[in-house]
N, C-alpha and C. Protein backbone atom coordinates (compact mmCIF):
# COMPACT_ATOMS: atom_id res chain seq x y z
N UNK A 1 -11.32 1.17 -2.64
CA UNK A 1 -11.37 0.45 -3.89
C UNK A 1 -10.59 1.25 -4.94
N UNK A 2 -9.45 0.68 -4.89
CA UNK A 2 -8.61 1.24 -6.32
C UNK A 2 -9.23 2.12 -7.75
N UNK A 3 -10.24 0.86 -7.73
CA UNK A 3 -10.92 1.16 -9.14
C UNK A 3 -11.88 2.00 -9.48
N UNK A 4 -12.69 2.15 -8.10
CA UNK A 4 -13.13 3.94 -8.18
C UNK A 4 -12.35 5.11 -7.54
N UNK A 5 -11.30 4.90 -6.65
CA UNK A 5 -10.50 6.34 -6.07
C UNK A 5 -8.76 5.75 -5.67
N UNK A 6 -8.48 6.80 -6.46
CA UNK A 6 -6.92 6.21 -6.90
C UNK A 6 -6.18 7.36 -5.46
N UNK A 7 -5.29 6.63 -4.65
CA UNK A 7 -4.54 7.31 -3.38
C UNK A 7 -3.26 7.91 -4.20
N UNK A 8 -3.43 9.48 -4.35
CA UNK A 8 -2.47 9.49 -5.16
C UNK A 8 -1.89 10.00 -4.60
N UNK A 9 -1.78 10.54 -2.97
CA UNK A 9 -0.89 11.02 -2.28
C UNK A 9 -0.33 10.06 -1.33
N UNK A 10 -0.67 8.25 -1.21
CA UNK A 10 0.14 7.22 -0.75
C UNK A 10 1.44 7.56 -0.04
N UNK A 11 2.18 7.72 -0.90
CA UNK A 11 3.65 7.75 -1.01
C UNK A 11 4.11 8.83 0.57
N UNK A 12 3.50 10.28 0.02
CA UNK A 12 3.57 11.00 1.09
C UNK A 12 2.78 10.72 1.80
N UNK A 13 1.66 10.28 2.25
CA UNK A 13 1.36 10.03 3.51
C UNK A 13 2.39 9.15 4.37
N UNK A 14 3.24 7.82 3.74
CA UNK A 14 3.85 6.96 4.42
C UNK A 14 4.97 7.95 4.64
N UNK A 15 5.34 9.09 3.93
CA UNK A 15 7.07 9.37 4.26
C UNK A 15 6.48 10.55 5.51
N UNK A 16 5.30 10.74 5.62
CA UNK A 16 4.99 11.54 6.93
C UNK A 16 4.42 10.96 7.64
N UNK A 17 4.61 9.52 7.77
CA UNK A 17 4.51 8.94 8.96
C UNK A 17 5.99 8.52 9.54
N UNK A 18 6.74 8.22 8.42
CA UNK A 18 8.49 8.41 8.90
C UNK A 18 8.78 9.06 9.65
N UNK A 19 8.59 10.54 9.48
CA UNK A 19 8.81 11.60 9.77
C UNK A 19 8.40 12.34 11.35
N UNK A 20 6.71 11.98 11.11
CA UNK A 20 6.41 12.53 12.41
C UNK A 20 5.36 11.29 13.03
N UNK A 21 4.99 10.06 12.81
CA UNK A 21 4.55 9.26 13.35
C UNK A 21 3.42 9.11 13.43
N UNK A 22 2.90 9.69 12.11
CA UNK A 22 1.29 9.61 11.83
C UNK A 22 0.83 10.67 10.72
N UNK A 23 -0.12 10.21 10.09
CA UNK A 23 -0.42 10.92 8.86
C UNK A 23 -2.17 11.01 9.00
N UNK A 24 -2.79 12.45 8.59
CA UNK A 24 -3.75 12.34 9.21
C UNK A 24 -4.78 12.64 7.85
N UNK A 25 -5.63 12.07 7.37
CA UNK A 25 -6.43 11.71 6.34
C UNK A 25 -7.66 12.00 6.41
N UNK A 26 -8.73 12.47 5.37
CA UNK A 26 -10.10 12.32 5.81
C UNK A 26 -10.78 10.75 4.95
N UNK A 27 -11.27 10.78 5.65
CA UNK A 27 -12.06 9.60 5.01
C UNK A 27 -13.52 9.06 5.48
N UNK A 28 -14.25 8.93 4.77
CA UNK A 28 -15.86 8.47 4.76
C UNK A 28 -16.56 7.53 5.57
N UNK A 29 -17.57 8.02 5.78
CA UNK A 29 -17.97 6.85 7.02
C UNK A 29 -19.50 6.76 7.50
N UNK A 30 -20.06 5.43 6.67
CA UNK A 30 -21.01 5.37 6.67
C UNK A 30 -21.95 5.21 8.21
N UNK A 31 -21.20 5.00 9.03
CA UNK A 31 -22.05 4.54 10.56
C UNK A 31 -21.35 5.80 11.77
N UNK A 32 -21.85 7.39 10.41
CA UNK A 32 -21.73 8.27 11.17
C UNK A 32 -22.48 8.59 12.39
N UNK A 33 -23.38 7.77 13.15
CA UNK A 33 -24.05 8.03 13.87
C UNK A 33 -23.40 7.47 15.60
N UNK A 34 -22.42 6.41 15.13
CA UNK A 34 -21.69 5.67 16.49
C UNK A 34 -20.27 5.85 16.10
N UNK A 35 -19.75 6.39 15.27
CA UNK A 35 -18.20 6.92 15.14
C UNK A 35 -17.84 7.59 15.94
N UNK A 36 -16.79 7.65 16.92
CA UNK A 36 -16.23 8.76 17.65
C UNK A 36 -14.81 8.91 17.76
N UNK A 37 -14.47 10.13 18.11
CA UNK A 37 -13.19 10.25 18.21
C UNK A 37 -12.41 9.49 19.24
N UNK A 38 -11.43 8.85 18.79
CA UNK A 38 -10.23 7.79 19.48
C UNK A 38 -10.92 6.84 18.90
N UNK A 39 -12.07 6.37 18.08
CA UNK A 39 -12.10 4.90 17.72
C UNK A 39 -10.88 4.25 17.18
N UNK A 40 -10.87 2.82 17.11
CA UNK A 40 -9.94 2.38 16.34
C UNK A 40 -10.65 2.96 14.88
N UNK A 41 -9.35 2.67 13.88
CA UNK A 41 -9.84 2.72 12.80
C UNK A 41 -8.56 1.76 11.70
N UNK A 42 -9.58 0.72 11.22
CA UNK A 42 -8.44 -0.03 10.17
C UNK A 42 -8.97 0.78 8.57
N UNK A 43 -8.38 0.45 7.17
CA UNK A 43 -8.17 0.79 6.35
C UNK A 43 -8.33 -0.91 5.58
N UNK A 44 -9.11 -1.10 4.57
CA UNK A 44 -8.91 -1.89 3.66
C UNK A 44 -9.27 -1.85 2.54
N UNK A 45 -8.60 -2.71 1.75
CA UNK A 45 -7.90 -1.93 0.28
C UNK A 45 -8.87 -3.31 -0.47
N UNK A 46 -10.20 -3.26 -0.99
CA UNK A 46 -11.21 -4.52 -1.83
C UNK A 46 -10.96 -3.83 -3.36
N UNK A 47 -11.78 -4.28 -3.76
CA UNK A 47 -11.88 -4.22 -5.53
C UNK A 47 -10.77 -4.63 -6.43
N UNK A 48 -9.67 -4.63 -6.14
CA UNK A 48 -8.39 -5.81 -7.13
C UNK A 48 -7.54 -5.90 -6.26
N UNK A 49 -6.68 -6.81 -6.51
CA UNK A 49 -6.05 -7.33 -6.00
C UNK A 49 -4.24 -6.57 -5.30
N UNK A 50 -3.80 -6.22 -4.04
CA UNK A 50 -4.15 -7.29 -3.35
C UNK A 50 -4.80 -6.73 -2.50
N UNK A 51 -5.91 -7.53 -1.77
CA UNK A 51 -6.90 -7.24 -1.18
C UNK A 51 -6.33 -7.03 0.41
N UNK A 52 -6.63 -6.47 1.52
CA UNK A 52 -6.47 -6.98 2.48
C UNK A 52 -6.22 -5.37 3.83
N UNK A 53 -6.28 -5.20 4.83
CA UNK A 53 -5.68 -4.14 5.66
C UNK A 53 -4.43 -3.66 5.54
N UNK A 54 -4.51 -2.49 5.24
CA UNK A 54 -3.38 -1.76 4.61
C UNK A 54 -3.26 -0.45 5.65
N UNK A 55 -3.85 -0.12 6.39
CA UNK A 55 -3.68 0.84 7.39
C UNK A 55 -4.37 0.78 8.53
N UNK A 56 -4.39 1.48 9.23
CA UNK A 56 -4.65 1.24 10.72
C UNK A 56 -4.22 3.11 11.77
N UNK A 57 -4.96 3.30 12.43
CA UNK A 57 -5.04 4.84 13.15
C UNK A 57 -6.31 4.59 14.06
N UNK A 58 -6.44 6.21 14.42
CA UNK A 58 -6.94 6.01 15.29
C UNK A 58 -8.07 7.72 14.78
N UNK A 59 -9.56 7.54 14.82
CA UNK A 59 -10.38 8.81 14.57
C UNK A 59 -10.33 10.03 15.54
N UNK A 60 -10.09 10.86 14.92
CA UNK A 60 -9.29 12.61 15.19
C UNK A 60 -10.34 13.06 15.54
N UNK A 61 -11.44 13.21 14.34
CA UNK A 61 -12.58 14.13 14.66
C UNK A 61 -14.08 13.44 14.97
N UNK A 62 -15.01 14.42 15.21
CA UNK A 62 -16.47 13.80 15.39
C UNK A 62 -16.57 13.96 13.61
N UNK A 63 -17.70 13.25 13.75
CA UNK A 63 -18.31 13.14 11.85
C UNK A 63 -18.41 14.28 11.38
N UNK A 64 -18.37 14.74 10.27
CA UNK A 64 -18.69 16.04 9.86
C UNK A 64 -19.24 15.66 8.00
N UNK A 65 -20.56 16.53 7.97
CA UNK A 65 -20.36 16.79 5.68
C UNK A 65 -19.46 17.27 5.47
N UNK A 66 -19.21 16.46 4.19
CA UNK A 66 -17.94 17.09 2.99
C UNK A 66 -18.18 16.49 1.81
N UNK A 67 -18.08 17.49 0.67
CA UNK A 67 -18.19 17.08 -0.74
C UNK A 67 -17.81 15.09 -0.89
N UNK A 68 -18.82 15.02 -1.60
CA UNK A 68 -18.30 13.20 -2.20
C UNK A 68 -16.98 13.38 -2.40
N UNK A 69 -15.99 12.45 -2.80
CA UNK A 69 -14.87 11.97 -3.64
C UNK A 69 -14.70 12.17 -5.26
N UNK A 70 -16.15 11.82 -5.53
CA UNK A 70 -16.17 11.63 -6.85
C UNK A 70 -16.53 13.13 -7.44
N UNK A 71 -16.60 14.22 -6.65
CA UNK A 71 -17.02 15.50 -7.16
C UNK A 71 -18.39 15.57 -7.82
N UNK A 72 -19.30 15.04 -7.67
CA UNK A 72 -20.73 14.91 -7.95
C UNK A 72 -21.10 15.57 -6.67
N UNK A 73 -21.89 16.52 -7.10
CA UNK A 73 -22.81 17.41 -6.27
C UNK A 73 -23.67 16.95 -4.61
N UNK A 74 -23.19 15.85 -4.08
CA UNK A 74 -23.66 15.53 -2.79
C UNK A 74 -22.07 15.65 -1.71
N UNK A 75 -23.14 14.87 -0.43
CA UNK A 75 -22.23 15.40 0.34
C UNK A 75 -22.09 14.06 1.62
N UNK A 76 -21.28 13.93 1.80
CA UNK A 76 -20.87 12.56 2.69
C UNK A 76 -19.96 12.99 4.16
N UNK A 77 -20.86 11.91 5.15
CA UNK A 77 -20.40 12.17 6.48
C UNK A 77 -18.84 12.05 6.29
N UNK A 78 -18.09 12.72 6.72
CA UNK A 78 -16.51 11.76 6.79
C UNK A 78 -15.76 12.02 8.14
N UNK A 79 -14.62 11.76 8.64
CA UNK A 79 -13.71 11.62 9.88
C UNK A 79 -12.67 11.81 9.47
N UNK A 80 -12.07 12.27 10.24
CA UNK A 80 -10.38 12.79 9.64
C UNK A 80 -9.69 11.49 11.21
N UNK A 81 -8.87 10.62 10.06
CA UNK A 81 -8.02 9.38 10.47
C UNK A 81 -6.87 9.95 11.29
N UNK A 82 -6.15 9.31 12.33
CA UNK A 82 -4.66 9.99 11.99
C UNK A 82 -4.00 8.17 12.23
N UNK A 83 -3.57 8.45 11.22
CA UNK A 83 -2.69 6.73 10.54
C UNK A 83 -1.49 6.96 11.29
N UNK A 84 -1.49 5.76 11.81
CA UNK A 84 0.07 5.15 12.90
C UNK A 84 1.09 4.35 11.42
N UNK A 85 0.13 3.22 10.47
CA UNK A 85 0.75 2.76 9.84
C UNK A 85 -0.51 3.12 8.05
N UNK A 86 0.39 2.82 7.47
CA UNK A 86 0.01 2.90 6.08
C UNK A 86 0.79 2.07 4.71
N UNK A 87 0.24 1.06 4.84
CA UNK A 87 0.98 0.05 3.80
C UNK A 87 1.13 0.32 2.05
N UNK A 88 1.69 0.41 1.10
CA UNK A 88 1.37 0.55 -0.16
C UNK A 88 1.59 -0.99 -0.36
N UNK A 89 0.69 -1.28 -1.47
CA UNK A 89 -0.05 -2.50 -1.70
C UNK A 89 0.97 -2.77 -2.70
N UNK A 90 1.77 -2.00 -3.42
CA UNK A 90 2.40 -2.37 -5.00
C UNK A 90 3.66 -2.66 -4.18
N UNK A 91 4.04 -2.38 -2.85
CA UNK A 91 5.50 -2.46 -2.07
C UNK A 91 5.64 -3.58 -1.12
N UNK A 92 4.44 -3.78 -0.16
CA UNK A 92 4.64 -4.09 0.79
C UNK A 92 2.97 -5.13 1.09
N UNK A 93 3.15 -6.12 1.89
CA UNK A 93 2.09 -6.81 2.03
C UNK A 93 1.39 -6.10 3.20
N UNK A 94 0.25 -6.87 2.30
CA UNK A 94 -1.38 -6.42 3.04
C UNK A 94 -1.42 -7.79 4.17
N UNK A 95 -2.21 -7.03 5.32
CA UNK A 95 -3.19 -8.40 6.13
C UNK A 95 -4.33 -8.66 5.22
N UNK A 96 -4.02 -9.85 4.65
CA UNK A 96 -4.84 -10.34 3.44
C UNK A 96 -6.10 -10.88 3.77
N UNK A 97 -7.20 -10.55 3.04
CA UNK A 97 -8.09 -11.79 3.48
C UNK A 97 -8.14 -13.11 3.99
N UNK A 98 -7.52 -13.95 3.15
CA UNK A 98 -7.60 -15.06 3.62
C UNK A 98 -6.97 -15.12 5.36
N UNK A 99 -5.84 -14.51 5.42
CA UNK A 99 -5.88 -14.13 6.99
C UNK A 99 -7.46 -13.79 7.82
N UNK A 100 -8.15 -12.88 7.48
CA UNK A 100 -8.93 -12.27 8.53
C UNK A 100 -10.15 -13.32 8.40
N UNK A 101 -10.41 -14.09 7.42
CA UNK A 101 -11.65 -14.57 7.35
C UNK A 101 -11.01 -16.31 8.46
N UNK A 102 -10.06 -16.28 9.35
CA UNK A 102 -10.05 -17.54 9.94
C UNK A 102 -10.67 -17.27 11.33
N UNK A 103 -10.58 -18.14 12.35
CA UNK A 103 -11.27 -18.16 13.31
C UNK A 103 -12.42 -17.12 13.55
N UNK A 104 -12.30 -16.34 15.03
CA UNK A 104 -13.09 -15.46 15.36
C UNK A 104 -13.61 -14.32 14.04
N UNK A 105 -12.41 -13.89 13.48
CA UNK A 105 -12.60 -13.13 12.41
C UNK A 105 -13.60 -13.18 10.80
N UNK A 106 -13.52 -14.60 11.25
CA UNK A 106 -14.61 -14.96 9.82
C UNK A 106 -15.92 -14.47 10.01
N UNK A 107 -16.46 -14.21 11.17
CA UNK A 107 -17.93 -13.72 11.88
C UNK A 107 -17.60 -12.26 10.71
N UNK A 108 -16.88 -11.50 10.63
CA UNK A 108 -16.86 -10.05 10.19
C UNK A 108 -16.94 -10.09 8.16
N UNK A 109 -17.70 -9.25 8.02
CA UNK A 109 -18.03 -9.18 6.67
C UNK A 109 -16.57 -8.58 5.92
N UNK A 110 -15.82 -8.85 5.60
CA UNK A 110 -14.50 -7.89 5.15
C UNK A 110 -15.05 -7.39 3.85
N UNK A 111 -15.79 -7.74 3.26
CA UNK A 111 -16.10 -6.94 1.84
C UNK A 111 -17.46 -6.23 1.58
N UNK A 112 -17.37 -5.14 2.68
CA UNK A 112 -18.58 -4.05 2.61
C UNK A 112 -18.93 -3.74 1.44
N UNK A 113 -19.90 -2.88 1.13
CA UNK A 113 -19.98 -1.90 0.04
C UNK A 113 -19.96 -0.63 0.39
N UNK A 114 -19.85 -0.31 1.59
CA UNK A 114 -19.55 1.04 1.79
C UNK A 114 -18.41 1.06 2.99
N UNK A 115 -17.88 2.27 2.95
CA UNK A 115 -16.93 2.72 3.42
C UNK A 115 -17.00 3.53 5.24
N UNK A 116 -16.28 2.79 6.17
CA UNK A 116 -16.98 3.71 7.66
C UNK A 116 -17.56 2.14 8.19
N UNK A 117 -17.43 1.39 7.80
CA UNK A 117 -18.77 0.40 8.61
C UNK A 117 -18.00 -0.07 9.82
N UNK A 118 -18.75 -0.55 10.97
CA UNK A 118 -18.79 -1.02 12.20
C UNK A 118 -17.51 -2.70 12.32
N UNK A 119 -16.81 -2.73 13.10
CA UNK A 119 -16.52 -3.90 13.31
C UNK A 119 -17.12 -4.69 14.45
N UNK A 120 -17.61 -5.96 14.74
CA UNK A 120 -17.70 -6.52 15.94
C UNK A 120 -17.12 -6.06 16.98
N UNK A 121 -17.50 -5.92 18.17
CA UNK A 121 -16.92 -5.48 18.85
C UNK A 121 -16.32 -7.08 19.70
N UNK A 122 -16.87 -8.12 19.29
CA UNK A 122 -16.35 -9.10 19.76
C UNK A 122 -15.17 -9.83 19.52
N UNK A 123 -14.89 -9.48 18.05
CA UNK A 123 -13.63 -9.80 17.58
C UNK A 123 -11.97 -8.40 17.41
N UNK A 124 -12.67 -7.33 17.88
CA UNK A 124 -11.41 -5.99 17.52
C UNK A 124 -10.10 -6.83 18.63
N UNK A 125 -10.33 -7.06 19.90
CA UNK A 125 -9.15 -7.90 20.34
C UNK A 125 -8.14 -8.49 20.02
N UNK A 126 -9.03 -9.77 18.80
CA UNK A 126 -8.74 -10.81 18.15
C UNK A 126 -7.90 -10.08 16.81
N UNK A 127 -8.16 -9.30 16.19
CA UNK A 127 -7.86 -8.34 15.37
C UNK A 127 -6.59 -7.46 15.32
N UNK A 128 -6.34 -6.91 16.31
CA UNK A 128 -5.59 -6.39 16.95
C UNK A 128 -4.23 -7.20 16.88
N UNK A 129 -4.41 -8.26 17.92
CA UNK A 129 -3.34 -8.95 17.98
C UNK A 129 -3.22 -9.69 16.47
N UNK A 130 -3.89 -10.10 15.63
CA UNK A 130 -3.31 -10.74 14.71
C UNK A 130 -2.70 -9.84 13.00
N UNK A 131 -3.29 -8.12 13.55
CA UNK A 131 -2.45 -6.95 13.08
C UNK A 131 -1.01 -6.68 13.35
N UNK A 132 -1.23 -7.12 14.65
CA UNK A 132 0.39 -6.78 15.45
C UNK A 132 1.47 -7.53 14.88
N UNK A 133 0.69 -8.80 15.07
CA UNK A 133 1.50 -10.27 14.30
C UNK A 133 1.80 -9.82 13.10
N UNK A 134 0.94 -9.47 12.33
CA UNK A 134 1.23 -9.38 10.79
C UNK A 134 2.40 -8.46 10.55
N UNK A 135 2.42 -6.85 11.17
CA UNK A 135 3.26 -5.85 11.51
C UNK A 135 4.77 -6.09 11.99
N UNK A 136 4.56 -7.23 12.89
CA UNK A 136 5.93 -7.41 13.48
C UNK A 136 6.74 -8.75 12.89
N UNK A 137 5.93 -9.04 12.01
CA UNK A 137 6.76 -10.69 11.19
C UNK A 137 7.25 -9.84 9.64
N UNK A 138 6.98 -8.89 8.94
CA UNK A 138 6.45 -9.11 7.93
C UNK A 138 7.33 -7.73 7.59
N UNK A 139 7.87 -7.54 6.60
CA UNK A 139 9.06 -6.87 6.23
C UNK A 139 8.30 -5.32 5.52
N UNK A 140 7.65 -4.59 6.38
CA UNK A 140 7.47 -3.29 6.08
C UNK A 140 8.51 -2.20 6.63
N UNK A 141 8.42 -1.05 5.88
CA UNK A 141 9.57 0.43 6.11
C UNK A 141 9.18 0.95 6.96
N UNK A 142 7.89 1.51 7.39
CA UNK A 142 7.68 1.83 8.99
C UNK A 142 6.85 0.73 9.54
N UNK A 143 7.13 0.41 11.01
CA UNK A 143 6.62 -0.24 11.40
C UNK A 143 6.26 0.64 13.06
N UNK A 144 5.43 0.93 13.35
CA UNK A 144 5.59 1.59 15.05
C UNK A 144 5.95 0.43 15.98
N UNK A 145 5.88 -0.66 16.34
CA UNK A 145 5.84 -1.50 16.91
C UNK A 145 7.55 -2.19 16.66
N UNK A 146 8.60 -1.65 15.78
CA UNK A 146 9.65 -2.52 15.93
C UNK A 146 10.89 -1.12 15.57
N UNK A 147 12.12 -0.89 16.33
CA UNK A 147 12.79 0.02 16.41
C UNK A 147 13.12 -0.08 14.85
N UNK A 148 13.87 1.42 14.56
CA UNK A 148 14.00 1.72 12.88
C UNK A 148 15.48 2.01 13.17
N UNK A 149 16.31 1.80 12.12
CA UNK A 149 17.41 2.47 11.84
C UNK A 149 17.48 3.79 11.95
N UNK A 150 16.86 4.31 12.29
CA UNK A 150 17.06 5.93 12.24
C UNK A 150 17.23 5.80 14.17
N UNK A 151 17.98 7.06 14.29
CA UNK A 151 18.36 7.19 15.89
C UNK A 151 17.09 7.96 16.26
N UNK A 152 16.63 9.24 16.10
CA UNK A 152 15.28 9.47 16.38
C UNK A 152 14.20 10.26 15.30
N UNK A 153 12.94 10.61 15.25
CA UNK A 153 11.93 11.02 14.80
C UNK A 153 13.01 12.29 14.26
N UNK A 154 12.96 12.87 12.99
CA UNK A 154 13.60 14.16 12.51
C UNK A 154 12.59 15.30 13.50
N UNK A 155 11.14 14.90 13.19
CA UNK A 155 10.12 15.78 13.84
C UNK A 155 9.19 15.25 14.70
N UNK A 156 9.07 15.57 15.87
CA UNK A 156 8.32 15.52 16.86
C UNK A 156 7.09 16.27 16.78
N UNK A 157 5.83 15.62 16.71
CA UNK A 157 4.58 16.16 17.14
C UNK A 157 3.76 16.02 17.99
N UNK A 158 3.29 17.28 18.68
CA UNK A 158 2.43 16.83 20.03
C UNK A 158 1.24 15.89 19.71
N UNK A 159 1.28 15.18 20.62
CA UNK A 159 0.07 14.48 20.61
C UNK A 159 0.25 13.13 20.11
N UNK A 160 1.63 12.92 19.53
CA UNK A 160 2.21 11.71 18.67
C UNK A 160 2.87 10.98 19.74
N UNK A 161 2.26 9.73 19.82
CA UNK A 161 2.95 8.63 20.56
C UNK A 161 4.89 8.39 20.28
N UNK A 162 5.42 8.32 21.25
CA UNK A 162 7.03 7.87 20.98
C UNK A 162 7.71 7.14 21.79
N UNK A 163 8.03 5.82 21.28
CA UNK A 163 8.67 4.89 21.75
C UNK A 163 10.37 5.37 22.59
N UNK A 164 10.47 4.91 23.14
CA UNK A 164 11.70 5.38 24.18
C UNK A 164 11.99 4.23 25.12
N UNK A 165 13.10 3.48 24.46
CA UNK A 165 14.14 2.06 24.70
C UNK A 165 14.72 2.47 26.07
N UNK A 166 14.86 1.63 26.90
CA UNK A 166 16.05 2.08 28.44
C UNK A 166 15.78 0.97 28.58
N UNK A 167 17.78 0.49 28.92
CA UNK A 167 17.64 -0.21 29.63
C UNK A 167 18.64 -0.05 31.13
């Protein structure tokens, strides 16, 4: 939510996903008890507009405490992300609500109040593919899923997935 925690390192996270093909983040998570590492993990951007999935990775670590966000004296489970994609909302379109709330997807609450929550496990499939769709129609600067003008990665990191064309 914009309007309580402003991403003010955005920018560089997306130019180090250019770079090395993933950007790796901590972030909060209320259903620290069934989180694990390799979950999927999407990103969505509620409280003004425009609303909708703006990132997408995959969870690095097991849960761990760490200071709130807001620097008030408690302490919150969180997961360190590592982001494949990362959309800025003022540049580039979001998978918008009105997208996710159609078919199968309408079953899923998209406007939590907390941050970390569970998806169906009946609809992540359904999800998936209509992420992919959104990713591969839709005029973003990185995309993992569609070759880039650049000939290869400047930097290679272990553990980082890399596409490799032959024909």
């Amino acid at each position: 939510n914009p309007k309580k925690w402003n991403w003010i390192t955005l920018e560089q996270s997306i130019d180090q996903i250019e770079q090395t093909g993933r950007s790796t983040e901590k972030w909060s998570v209320i259903s620290h008890k069934k989180i694990q590492q390799g979950d999927r993990a999407f990103l969505i951007r509620l409280g003004k507009e425009p609303k909708g999935i703006m990132a997408a990775g995959f969870v690095a670590t097991s849960p761990f405490l760490s200071k709130h966000w807001s620097g008030k004296n408690k302490l919150v489970y969180r997961v360190m992300i590592d982001f494949e994609v990362i959309l800025n909302p003022e540049k580039e379109p979001l998978l918008s609500l009105d997208i996710l709330n159609k078919g199968n997807l309408a079953k899923v609450n998209w406007t939590p109040q907390s941050s970390g929550t569970e998806i169906n496990p009946e609809v992540t499939d359904e999800l998936e593919a209509v992420w992919f769709d959104f990713l591969t129609t839709q005029n973003i600067r990185h995309n993992p899923f569609k070759e880039t003008e650049k000939d290869e990665q400047k930097v290679h990191t272990e553990g980082t997935p890399n596409q490799v064309l032959v024909t």
